[in-house]
N, C-alpha and C. Protein backbone atom coordinates (compact mmCIF):
# COMPACT_ATOMS: atom_id res chain seq x y z
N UNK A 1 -0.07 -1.30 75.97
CA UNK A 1 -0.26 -2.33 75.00
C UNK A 1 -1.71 -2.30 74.47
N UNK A 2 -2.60 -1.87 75.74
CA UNK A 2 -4.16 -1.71 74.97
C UNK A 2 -4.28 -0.92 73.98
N UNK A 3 -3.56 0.69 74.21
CA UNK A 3 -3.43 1.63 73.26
C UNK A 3 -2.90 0.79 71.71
N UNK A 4 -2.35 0.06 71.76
CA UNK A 4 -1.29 -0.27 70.58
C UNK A 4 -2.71 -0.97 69.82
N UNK A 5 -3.14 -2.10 70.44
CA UNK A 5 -4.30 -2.81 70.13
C UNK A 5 -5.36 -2.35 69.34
N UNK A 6 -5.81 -1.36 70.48
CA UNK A 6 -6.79 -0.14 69.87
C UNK A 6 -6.89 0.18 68.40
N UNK A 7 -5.63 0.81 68.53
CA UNK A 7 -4.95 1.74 67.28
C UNK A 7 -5.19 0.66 66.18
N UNK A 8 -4.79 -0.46 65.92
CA UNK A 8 -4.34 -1.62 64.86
C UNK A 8 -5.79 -2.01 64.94
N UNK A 9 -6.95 -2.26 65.77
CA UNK A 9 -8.18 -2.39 65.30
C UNK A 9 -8.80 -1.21 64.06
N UNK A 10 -8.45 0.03 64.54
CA UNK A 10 -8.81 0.99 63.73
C UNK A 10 -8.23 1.23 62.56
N UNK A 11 -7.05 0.96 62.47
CA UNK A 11 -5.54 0.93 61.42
C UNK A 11 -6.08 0.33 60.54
N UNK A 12 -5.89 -0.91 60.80
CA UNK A 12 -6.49 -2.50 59.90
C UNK A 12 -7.29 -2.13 59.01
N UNK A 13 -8.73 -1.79 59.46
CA UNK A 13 -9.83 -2.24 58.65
C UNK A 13 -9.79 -0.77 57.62
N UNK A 14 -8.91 0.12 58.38
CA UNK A 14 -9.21 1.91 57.51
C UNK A 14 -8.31 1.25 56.07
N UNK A 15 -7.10 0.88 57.01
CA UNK A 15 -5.91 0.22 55.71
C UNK A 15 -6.70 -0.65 54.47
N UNK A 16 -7.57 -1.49 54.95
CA UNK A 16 -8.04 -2.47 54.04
C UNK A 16 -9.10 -2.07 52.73
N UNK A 17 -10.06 -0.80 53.55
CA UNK A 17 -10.75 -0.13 53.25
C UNK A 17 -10.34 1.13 51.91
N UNK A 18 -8.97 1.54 52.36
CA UNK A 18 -8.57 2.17 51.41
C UNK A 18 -7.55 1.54 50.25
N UNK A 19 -7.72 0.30 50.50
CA UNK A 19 -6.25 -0.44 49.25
C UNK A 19 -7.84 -0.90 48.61
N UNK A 20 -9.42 -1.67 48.94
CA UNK A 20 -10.18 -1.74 48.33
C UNK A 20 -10.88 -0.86 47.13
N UNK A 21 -10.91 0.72 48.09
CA UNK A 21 -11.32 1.97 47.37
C UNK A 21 -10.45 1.75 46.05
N UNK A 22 -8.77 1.72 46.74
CA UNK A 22 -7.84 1.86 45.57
C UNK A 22 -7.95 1.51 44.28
N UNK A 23 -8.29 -0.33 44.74
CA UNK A 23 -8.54 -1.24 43.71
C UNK A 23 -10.02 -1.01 42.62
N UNK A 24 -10.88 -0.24 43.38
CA UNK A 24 -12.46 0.10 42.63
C UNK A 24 -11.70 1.01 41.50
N UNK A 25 -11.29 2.14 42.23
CA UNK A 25 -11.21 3.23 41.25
C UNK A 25 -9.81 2.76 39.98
N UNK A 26 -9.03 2.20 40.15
CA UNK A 26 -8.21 1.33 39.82
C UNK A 26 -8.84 0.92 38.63
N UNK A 27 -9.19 0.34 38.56
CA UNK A 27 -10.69 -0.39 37.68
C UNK A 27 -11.30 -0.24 37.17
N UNK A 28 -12.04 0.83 37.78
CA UNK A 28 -12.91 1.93 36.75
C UNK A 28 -12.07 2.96 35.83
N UNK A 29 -11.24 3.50 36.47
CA UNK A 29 -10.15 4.17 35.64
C UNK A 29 -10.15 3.88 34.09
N UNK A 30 -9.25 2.33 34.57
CA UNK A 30 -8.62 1.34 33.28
C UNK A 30 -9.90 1.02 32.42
N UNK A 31 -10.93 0.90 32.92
CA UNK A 31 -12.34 0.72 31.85
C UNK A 31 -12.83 1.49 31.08
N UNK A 32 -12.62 3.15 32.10
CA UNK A 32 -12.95 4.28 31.02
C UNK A 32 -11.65 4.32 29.83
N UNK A 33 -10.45 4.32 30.03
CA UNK A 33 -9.36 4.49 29.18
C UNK A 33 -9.26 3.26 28.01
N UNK A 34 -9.84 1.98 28.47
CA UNK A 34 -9.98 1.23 26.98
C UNK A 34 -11.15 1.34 26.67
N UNK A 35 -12.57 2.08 27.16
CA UNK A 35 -14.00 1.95 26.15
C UNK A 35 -12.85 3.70 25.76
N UNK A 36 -12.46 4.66 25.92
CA UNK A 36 -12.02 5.78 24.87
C UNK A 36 -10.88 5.52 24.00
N UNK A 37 -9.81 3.99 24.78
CA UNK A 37 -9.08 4.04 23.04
C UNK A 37 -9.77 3.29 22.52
N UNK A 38 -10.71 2.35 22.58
CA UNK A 38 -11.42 1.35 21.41
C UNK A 38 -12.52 2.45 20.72
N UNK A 39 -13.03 3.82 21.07
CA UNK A 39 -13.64 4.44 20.79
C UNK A 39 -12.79 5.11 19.68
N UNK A 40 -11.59 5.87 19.95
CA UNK A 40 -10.35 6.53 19.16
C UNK A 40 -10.32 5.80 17.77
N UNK A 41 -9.85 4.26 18.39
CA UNK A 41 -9.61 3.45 17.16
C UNK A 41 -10.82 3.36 16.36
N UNK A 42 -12.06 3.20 16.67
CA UNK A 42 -13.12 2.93 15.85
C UNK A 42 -13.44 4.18 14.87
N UNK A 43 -12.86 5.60 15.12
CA UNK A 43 -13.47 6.63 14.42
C UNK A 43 -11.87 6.62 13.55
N UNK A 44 -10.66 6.45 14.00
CA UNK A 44 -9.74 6.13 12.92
C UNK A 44 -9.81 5.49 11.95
N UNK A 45 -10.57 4.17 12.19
CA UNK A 45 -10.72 3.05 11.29
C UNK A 45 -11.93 3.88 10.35
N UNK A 46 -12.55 4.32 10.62
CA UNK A 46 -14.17 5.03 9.81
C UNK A 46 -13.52 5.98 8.83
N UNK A 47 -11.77 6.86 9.08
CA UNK A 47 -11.01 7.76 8.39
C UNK A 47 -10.42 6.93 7.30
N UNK A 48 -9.63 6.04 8.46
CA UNK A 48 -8.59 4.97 7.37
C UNK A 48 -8.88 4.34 6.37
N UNK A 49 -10.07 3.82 6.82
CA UNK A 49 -10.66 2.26 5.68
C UNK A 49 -10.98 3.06 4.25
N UNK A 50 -11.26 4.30 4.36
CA UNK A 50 -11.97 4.64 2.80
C UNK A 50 -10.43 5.40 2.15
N UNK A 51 -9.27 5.81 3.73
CA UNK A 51 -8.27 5.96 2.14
C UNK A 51 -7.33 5.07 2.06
N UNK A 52 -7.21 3.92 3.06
CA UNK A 52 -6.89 3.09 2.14
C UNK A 52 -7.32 2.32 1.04
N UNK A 53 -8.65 2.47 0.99
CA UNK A 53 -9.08 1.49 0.09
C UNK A 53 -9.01 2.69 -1.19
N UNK A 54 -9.03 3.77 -1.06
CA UNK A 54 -8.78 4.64 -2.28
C UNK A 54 -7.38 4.46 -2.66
N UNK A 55 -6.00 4.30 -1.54
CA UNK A 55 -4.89 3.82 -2.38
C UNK A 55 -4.61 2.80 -2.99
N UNK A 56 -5.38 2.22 -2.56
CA UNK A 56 -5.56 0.58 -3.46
C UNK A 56 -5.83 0.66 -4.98
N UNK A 57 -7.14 1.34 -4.85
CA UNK A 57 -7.56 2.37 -6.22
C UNK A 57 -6.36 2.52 -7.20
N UNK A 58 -6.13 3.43 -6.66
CA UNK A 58 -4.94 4.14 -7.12
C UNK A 58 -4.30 3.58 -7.47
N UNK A 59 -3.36 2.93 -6.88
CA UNK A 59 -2.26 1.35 -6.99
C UNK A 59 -2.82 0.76 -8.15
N UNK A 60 -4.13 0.60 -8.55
CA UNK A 60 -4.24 -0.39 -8.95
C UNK A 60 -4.55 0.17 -10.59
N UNK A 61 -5.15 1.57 -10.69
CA UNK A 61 -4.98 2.27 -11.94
C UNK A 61 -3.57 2.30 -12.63
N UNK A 62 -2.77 2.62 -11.61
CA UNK A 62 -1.20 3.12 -11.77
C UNK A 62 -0.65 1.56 -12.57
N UNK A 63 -1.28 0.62 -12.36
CA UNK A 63 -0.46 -0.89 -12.77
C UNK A 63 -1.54 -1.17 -13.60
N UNK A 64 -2.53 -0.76 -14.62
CA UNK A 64 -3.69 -0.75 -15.56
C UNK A 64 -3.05 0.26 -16.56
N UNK A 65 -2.62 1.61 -15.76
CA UNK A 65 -2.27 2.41 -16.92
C UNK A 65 -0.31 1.82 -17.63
N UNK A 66 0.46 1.41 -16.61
CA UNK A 66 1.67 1.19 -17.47
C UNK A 66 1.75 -0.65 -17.43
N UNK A 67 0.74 -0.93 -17.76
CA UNK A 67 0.39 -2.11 -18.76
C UNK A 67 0.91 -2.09 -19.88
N UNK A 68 1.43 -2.40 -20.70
CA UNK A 68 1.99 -2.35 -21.55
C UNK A 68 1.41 -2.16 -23.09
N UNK A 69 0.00 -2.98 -23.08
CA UNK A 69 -1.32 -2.76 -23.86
C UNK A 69 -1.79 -1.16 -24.06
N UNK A 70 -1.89 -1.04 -22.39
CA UNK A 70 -2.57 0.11 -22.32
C UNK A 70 -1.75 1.33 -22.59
N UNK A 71 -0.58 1.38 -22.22
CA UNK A 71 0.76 2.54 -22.19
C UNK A 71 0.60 2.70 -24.11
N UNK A 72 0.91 1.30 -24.48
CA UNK A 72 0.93 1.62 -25.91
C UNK A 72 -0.22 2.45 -26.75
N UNK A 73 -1.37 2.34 -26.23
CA UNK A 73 -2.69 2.95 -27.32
C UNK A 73 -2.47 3.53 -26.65
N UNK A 74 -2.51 4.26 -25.14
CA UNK A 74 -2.00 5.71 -25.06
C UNK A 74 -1.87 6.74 -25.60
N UNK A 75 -0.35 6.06 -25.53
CA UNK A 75 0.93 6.85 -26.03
C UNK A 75 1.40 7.03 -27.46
N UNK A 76 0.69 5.84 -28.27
CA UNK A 76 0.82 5.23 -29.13
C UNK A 76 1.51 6.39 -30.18
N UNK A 77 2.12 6.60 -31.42
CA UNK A 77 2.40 8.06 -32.09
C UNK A 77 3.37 7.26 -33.30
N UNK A 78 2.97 7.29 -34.19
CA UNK A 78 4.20 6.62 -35.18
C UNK A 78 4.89 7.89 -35.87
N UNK A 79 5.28 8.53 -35.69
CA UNK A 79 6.16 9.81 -35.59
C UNK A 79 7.41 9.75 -34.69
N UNK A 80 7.66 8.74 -33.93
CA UNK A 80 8.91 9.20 -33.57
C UNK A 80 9.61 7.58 -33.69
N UNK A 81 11.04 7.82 -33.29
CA UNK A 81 11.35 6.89 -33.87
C UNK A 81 11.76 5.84 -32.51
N UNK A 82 12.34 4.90 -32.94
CA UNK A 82 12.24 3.65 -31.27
C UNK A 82 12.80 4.31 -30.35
N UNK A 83 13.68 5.11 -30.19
CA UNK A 83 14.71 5.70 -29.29
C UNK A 83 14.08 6.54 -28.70
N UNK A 84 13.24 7.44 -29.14
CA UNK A 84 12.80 8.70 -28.82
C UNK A 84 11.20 8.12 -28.12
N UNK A 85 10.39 7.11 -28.52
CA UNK A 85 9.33 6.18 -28.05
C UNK A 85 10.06 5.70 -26.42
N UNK A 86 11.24 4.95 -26.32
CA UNK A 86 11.58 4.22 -25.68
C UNK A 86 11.34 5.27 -24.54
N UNK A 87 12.09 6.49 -24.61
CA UNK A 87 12.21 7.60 -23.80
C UNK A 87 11.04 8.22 -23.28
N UNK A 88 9.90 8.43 -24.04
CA UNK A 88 8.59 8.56 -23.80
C UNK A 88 7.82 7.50 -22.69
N UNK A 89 7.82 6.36 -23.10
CA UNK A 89 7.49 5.48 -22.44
C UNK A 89 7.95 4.94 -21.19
N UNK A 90 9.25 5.05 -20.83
CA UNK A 90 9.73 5.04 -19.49
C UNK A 90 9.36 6.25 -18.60
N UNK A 91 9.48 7.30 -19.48
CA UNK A 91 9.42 8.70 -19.00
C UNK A 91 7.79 8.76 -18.18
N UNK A 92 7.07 7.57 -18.70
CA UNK A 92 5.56 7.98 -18.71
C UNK A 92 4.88 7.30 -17.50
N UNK A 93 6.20 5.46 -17.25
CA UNK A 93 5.75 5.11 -16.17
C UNK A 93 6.36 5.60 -15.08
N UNK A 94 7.65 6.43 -14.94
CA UNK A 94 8.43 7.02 -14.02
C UNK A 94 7.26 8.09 -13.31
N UNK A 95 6.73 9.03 -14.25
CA UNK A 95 5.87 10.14 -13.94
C UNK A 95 4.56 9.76 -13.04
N UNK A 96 4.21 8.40 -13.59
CA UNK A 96 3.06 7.92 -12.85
C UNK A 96 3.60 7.18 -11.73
N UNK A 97 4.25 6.92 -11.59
CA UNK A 97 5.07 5.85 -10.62
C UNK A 97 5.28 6.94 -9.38
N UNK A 98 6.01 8.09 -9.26
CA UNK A 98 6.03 9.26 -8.68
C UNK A 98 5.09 9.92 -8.43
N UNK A 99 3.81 9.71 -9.28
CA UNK A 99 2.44 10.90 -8.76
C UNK A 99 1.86 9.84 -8.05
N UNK A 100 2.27 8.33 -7.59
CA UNK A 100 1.56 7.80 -7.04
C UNK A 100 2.13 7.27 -5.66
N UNK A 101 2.97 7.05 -5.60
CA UNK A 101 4.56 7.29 -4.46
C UNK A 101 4.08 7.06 -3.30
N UNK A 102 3.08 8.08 -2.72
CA UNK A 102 2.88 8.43 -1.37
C UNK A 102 1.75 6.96 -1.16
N UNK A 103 1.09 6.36 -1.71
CA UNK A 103 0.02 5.21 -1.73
C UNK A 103 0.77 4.62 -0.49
N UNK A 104 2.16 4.20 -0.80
CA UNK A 104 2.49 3.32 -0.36
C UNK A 104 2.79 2.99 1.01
N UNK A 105 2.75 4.18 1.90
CA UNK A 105 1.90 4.63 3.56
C UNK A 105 0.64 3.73 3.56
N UNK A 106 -0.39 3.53 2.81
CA UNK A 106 -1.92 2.68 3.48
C UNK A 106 -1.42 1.42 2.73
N UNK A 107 -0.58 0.63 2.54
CA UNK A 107 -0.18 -0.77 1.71
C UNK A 107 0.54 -1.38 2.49
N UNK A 108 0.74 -2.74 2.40
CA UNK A 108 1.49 -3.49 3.22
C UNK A 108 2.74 -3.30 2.37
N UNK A 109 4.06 -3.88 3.03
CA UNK A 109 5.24 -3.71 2.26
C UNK A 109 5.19 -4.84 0.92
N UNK A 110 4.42 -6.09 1.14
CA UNK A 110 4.64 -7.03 0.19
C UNK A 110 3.51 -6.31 -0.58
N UNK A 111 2.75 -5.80 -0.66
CA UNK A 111 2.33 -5.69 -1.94
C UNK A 111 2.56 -4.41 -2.63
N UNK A 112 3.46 -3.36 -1.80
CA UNK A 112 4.48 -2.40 -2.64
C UNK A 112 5.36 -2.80 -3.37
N UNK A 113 5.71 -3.95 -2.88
CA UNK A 113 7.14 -4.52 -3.68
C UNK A 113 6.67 -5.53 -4.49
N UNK A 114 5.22 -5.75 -4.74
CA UNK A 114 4.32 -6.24 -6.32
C UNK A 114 4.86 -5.08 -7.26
N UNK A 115 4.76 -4.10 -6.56
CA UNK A 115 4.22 -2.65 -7.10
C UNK A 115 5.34 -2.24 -8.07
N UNK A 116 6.34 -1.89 -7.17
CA UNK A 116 8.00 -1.79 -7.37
C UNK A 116 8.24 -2.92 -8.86
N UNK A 117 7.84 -3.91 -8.72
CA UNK A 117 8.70 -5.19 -9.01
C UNK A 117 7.34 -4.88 -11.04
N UNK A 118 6.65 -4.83 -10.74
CA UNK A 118 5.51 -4.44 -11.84
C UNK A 118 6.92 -3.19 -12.38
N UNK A 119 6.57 -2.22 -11.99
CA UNK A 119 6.79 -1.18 -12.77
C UNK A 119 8.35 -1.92 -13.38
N UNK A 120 9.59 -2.24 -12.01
CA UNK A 120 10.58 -2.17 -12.54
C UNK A 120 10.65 -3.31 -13.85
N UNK A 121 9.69 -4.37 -13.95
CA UNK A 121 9.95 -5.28 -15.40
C UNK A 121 9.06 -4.78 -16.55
N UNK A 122 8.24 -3.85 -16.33
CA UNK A 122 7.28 -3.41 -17.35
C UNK A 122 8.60 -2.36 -18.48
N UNK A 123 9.65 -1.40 -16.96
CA UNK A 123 10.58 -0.90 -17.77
C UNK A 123 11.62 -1.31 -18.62
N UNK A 124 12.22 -2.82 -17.74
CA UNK A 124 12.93 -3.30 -18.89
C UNK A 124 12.14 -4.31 -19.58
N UNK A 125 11.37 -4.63 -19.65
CA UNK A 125 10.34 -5.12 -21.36
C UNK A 125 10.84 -3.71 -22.49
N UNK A 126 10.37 -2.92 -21.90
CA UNK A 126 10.31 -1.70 -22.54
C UNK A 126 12.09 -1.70 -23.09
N UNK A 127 12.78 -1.76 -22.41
CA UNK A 127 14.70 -1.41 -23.02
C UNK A 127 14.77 -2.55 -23.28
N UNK A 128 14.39 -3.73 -23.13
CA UNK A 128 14.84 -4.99 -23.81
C UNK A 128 14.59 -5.36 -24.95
N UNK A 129 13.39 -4.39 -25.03
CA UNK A 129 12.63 -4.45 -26.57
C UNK A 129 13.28 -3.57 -27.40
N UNK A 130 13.58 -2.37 -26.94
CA UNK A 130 14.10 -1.22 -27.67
C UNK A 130 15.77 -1.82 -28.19
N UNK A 131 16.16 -2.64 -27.35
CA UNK A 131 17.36 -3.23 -27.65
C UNK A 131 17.29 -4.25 -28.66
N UNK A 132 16.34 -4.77 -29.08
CA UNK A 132 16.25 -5.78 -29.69
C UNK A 132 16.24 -5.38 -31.76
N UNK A 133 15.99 -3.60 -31.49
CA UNK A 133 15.45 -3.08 -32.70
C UNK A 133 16.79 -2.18 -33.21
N UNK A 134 17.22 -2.02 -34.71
CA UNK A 134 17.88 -1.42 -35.27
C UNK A 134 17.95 0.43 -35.07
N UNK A 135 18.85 0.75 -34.86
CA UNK A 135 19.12 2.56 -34.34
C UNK A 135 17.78 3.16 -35.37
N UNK A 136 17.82 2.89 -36.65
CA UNK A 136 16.93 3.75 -37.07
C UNK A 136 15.57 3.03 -37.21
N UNK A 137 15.00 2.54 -36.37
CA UNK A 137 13.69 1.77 -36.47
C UNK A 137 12.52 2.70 -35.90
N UNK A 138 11.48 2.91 -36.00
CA UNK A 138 10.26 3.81 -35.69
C UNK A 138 9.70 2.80 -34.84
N UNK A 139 8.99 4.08 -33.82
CA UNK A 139 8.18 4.02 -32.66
C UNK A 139 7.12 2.73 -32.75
N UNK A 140 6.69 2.64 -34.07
CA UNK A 140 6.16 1.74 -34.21
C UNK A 140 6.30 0.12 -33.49
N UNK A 141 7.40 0.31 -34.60
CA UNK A 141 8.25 -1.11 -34.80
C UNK A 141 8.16 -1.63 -32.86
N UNK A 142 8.67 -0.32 -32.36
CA UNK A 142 9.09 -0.40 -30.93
C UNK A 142 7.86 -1.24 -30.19
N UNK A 143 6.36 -0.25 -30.35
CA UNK A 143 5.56 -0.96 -30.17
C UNK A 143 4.88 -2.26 -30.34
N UNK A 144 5.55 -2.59 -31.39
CA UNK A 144 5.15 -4.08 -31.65
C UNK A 144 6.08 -5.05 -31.11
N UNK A 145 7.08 -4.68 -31.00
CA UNK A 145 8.50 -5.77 -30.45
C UNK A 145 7.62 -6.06 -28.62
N UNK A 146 7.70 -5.08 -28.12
CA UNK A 146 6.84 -4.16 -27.09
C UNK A 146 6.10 -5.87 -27.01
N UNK A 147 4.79 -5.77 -27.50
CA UNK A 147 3.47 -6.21 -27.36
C UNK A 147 4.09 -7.95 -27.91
N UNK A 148 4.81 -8.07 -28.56
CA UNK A 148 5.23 -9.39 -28.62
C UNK A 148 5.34 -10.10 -27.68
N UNK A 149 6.89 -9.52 -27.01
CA UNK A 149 7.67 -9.48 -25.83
C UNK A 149 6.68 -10.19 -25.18
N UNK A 150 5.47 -9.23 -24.70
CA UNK A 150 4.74 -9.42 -23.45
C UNK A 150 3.84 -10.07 -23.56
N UNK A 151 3.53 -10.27 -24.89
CA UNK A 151 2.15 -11.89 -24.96
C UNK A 151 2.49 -12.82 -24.71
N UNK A 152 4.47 -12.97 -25.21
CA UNK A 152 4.70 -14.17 -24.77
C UNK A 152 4.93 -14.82 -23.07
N UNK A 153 4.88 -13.54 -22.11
CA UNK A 153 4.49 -14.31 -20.65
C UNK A 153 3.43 -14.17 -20.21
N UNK A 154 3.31 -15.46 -19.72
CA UNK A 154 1.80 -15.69 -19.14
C UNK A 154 1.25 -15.19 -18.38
N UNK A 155 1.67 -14.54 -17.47
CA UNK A 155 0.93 -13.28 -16.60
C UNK A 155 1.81 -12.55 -15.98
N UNK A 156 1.87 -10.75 -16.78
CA UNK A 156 2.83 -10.25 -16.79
C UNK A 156 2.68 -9.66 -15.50
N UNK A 157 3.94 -8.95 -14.82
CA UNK A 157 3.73 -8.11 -13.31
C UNK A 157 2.51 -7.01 -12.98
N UNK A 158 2.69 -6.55 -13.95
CA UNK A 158 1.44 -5.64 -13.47
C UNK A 158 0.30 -6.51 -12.91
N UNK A 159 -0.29 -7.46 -13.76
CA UNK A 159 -1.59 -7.94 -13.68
C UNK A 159 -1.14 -9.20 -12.29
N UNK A 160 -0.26 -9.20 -12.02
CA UNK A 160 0.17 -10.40 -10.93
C UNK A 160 -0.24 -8.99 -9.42
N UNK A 161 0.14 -8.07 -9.81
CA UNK A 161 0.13 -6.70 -8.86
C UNK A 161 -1.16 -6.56 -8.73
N UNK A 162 -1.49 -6.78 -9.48
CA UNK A 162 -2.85 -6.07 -9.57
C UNK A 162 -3.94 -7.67 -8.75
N UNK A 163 -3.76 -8.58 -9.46
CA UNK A 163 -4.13 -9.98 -8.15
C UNK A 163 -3.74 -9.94 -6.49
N UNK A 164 -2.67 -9.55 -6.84
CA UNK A 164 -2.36 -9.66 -4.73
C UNK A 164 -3.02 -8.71 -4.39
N UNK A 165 -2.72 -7.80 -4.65
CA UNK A 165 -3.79 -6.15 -4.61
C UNK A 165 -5.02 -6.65 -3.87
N UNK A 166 -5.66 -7.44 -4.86
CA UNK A 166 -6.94 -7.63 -5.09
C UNK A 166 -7.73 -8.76 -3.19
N UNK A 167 -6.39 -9.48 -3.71
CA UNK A 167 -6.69 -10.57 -2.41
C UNK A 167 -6.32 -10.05 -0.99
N UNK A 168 -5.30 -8.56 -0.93
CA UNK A 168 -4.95 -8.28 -0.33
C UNK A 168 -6.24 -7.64 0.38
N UNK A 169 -6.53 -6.83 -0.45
CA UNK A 169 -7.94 -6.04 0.00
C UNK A 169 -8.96 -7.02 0.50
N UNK A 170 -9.56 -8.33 -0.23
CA UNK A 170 -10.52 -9.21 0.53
C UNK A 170 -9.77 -9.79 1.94
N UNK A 171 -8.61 -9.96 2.25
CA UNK A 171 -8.47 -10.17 3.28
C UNK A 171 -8.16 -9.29 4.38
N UNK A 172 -8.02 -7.77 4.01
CA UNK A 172 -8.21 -6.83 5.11
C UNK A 172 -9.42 -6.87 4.91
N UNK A 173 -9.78 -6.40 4.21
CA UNK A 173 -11.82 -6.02 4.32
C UNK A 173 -12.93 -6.86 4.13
């Protein structure tokens, strides 16, 4: 029974000794592994922040250029006629709408679907107008039905896109 005694004096304190060690290195471990992911994240964020804020950019040219103002002096051409304009002009925010596509990876979903929601009423302004004009009417005409249309709402999608955009960015950055 002394033997047993013995043993459990020496047992004990080795046992206690090594669940302590355990707990140090335990500890230190977990300290080095969050100062290297808060380190990871900090040199991501130093990558991220400048392209997202360049897709923002971007985003935000892309809803400046198919403005409806702006698409028109563009594009502007009194040579063709409303039909063949109409086609141009969709054709023009589709193209930009697509070279800009990939943005929408560094954006939150609500202010893609500004984005989406811009382009898709800027297009039908554009066919609602073209609908509004006689088969043989010129590009012109188109353009002006166009620019009517859109003076008469008070703040059209793009420029509503282009506000959240805006607030979106002061409140990430």
């Amino acid at each position: 029974m002394e033997m047993i005694y013995d043993l459990l004096k020496i047992t004990i304190p080795a046992v206690l000794m090594l669940y302590l060690s355990y707990l140090l290195v335990r500890s230190f471990l977990r300290k080095q592994l969050d100062e290297a992911a808060f380190s990871v994240r900090q040199k991501n964020q130093e990558v991220i922040v400048p392209i997202r804020l360049q897709a923002y950019e971007r985003v935000t040219l892309l809803l400046e250029r198919i403005n409806p103002a702006n698409l028109l002096s563009r594009l502007g051409n009194s040579d063709y006629s409303a039909e063949e304009f109409q086609q141009i002009l969709v054709h023009e925010i589709r193209n930009e709408f697509n070279h800009n596509l990939s943005q929408q990876v560094y954006m939150s979903d609500s202010a893609w679907t500004y984005v989406i929601t811009a382009i898709e009423q800027t297009i039908s302004l554009i066919n609602s107008s073209a609908n509004e004009l006689d088969k043989k009417a010129k590009g012109i005409e188109l353009a002006r039905v166009i620019l009517e249309n859109s003076a008469g709402e008070e703040m059209d999608a793009p420029k509503q896109a282009i506000r959240y955009i805006k607030e979106e960015i002061q409140d990430i950055f």
